[in-house]
C-alpha atoms as a PDB file:
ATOM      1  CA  UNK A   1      85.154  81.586  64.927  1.00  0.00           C
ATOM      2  CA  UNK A   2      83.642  80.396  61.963  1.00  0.00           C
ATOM      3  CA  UNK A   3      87.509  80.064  60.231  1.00  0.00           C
ATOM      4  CA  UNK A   4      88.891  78.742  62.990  1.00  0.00           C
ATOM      5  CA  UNK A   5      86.149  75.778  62.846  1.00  0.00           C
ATOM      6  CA  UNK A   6      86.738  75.493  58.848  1.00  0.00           C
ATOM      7  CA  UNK A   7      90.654  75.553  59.807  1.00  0.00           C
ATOM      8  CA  UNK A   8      90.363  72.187  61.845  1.00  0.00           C
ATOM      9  CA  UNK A   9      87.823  70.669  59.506  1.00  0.00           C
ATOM     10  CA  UNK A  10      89.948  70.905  56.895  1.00  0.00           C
ATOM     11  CA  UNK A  11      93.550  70.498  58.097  1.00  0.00           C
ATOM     12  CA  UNK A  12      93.659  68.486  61.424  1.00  0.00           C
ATOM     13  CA  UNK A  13      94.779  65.253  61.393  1.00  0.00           C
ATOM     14  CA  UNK A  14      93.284  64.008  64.608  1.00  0.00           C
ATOM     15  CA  UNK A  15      90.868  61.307  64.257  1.00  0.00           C
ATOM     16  CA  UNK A  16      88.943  62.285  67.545  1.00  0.00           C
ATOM     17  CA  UNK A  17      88.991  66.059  68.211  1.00  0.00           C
ATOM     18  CA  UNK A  18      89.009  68.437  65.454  1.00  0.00           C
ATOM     19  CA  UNK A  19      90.472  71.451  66.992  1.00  0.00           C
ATOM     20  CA  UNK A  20      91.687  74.916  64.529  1.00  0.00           C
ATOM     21  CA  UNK A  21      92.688  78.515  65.851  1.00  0.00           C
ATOM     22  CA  UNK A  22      93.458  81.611  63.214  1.00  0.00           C
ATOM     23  CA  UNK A  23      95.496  84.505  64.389  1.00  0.00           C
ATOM     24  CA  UNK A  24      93.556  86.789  62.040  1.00  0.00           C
ATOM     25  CA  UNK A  25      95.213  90.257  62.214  1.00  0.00           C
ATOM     26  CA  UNK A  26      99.335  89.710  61.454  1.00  0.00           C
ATOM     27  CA  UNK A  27     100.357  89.336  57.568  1.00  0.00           C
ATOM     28  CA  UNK A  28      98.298  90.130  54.588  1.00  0.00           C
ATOM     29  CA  UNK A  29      96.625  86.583  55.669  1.00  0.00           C
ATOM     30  CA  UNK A  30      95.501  84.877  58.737  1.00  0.00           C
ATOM     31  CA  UNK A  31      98.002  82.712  60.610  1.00  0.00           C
ATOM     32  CA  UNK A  32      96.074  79.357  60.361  1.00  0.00           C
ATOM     33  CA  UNK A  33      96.886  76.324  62.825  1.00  0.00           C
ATOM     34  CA  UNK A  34      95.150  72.775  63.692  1.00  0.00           C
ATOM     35  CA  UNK A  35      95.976  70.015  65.649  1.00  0.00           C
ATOM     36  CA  UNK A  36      98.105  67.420  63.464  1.00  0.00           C
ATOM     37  CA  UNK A  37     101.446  65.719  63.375  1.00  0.00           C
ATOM     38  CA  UNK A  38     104.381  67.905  63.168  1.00  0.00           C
ATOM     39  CA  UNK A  39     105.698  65.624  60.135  1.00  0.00           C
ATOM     40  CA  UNK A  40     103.305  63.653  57.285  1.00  0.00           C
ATOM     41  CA  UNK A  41     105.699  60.249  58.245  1.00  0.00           C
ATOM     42  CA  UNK A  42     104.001  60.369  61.881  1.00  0.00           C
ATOM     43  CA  UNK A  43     100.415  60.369  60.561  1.00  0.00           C
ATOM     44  CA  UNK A  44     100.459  56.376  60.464  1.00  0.00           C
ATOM     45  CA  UNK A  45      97.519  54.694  61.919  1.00  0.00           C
ATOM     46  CA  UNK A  46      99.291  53.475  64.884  1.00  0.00           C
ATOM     47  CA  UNK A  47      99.951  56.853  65.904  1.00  0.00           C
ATOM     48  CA  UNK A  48      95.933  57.533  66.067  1.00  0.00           C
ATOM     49  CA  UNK A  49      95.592  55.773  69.300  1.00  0.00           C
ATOM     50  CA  UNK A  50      94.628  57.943  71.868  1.00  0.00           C
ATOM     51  CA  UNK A  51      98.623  56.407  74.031  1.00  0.00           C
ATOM     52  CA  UNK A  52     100.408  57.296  71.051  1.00  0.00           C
ATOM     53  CA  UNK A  53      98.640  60.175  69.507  1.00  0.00           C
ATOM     54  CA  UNK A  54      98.639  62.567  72.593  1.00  0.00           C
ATOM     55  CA  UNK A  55     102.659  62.874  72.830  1.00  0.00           C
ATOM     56  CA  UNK A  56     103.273  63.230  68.965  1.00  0.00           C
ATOM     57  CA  UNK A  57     100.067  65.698  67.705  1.00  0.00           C
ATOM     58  CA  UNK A  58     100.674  69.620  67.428  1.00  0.00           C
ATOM     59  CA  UNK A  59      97.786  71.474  69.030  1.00  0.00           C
ATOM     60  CA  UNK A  60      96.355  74.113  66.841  1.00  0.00           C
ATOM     61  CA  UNK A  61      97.394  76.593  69.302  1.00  0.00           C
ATOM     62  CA  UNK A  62     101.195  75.520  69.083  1.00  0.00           C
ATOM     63  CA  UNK A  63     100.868  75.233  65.125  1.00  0.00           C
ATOM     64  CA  UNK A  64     100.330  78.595  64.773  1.00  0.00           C
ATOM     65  CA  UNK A  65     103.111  79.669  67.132  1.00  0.00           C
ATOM     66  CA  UNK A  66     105.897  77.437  64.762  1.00  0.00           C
ATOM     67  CA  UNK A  67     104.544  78.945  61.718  1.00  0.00           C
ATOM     68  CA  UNK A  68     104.810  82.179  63.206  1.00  0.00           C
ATOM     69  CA  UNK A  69     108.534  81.412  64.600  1.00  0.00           C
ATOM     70  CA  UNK A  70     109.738  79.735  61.549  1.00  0.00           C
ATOM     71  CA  UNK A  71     108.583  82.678  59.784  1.00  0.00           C
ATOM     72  CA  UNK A  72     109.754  84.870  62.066  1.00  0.00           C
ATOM     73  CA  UNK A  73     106.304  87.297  62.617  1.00  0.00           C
ATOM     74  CA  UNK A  74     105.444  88.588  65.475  1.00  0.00           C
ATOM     75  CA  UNK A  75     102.452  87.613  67.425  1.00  0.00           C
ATOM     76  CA  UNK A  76     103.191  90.240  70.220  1.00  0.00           C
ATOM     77  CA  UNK A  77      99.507  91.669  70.716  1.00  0.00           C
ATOM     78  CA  UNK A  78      97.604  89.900  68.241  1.00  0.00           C
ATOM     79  CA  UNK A  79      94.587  87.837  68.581  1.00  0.00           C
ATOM     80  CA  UNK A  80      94.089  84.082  68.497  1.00  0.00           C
ATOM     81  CA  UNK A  81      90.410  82.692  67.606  1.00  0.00           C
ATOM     82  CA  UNK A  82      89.909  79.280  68.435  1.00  0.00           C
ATOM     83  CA  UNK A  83      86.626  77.152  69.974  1.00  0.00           C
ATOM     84  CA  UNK A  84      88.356  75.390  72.726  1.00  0.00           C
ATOM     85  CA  UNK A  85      90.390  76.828  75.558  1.00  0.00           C
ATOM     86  CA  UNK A  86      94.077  75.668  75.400  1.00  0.00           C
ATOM     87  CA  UNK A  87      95.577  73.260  77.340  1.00  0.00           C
ATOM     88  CA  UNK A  88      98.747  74.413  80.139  1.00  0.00           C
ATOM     89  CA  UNK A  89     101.346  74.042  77.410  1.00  0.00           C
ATOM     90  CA  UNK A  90      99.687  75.814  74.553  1.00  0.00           C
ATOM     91  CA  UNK A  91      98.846  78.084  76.880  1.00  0.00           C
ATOM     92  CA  UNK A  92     102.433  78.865  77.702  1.00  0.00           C
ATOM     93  CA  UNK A  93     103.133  79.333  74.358  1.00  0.00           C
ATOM     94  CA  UNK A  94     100.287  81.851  74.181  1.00  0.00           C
ATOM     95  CA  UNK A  95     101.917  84.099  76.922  1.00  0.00           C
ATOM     96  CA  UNK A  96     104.932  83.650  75.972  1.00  0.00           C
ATOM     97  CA  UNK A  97     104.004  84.873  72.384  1.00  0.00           C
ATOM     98  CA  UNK A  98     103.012  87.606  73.295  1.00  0.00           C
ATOM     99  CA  UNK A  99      99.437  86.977  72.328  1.00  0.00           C
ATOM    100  CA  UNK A 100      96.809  89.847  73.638  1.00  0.00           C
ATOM    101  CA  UNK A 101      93.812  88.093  74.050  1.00  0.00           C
ATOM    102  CA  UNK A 102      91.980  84.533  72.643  1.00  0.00           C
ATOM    103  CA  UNK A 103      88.763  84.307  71.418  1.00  0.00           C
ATOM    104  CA  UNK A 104      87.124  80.393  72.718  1.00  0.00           C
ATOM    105  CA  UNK A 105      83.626  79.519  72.006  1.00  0.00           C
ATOM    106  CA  UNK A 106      81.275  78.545  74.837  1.00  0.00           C
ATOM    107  CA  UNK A 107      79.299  75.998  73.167  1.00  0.00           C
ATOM    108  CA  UNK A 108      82.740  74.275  72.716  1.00  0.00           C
ATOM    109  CA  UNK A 109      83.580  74.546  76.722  1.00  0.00           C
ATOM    110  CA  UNK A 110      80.330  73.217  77.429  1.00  0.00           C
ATOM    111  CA  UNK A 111      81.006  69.682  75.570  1.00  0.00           C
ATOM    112  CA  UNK A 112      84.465  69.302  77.161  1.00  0.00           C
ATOM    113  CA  UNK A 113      84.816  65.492  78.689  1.00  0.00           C
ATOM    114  CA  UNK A 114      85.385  66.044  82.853  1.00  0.00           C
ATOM    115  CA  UNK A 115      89.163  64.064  82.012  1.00  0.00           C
ATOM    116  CA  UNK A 116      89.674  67.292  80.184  1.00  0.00           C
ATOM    117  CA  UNK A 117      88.556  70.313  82.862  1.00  0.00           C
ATOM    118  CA  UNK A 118      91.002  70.615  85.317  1.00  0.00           C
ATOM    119  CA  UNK A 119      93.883  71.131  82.502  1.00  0.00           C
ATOM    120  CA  UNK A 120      91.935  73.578  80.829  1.00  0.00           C
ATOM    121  CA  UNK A 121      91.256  75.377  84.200  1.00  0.00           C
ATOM    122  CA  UNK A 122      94.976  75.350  84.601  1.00  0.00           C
ATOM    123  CA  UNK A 123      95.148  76.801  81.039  1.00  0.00           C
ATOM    124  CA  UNK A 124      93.093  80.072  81.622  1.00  0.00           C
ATOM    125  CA  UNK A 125      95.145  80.433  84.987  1.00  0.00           C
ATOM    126  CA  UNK A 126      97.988  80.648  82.878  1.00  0.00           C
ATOM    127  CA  UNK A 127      96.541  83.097  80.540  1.00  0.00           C
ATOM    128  CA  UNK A 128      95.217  85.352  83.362  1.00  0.00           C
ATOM    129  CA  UNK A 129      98.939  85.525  85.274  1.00  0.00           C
ATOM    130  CA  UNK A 130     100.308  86.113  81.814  1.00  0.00           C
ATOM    131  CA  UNK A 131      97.931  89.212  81.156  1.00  0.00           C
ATOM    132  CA  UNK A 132      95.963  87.521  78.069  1.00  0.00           C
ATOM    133  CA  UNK A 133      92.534  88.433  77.929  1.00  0.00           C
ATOM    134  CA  UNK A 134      90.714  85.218  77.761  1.00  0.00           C
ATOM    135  CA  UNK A 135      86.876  86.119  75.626  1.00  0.00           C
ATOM    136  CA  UNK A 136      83.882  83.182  75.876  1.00  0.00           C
ATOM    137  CA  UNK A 137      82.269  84.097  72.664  1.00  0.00           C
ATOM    138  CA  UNK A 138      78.531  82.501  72.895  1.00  0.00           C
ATOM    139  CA  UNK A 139      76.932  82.250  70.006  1.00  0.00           C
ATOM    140  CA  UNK A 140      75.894  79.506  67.256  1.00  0.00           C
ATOM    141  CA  UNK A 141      78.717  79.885  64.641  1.00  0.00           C
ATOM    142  CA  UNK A 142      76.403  78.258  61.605  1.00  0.00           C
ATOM    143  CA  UNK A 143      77.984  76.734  58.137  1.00  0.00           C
ATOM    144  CA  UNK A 144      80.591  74.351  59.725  1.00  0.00           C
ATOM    145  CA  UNK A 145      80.647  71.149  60.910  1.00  0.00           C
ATOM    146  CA  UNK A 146      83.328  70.009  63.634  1.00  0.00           C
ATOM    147  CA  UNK A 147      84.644  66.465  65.338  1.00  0.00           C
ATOM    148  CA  UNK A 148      84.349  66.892  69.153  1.00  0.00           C
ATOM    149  CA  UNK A 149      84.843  63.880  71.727  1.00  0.00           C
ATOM    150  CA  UNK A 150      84.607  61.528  68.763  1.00  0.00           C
ATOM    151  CA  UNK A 151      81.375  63.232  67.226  1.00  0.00           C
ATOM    152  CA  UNK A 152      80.038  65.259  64.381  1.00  0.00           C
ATOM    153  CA  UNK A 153      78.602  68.576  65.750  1.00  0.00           C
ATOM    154  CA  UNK A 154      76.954  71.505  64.291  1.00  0.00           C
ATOM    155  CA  UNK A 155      78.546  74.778  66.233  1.00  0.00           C
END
């Protein structure tokens, strides 16, 4: 959990919610994703507000699926680690993967905004017709800071 924490700390390029995931068990290294723009020309300040932003950012979730595609490794059984619970579409993307099971963390859940809760609902629907096992790790994570709902948190 800890990695996938790091993962958006470091590489997402959202100026509201940091969100990471790591696939840790394909390659010799973990598959790491965050939620940023799928090209450096559409991180542009503009494209930070919350009407623009939503439509052009990569969720973390999705970011690892590309890589994975354009790569062309498998994710058919491995695991995805990261601290929120994906949205319908990255969810999707998670069955249709072929991912086994995802790792959220519960301190995460807890802090979700109400405008967020029914999606994410519809997300671990999603997950349960599609067979992935869905785990609410609880726990504090320690050594990471993280940008939820527009602040700095200790997980």
């Amino acid at each position: 959990m800890r990695h996938a924490y790091r993962a958006a700390a470091l590489l997402s390029e959202d100026n509201n919610t940091q969100v990471g995931a790591v696939v840790p068990d394909t390659w010799v290294l973990p598959l790491v994703g965050a939620n940023r723009f799928s090209s450096p020309n559409q991180n542009i300040p503009a494209n930070l507000e919350r009407s623009r932003k939503y439509p052009r950012i990569v969720h973390a979730e999705m970011d690892i699926i590309f890589t994975a595609a354009a790569s062309k490794v498998s994710l058919r059984g491995a695991t995805m680690v990261s601290p929120w619970s994906p949205c319908p579409p990255c969810a999707q993307g998670i069955v249709r993967s072929g991912i086994s099971r995802i790792y959220i963390h519960k301190s995460a859940m807890d802090k979700t905004p109400e405008r967020w809760k029914d999606l994410l609902e519809i997300g671990h629907e999603i997950l349960e017709d599609g067979g992935v096992n869905l785990i609410m790790w609880e726990g504090k994570v320690g050594d990471c800071t993280n940008l939820f709902n527009g602040e700095v948190w200790e997980p």
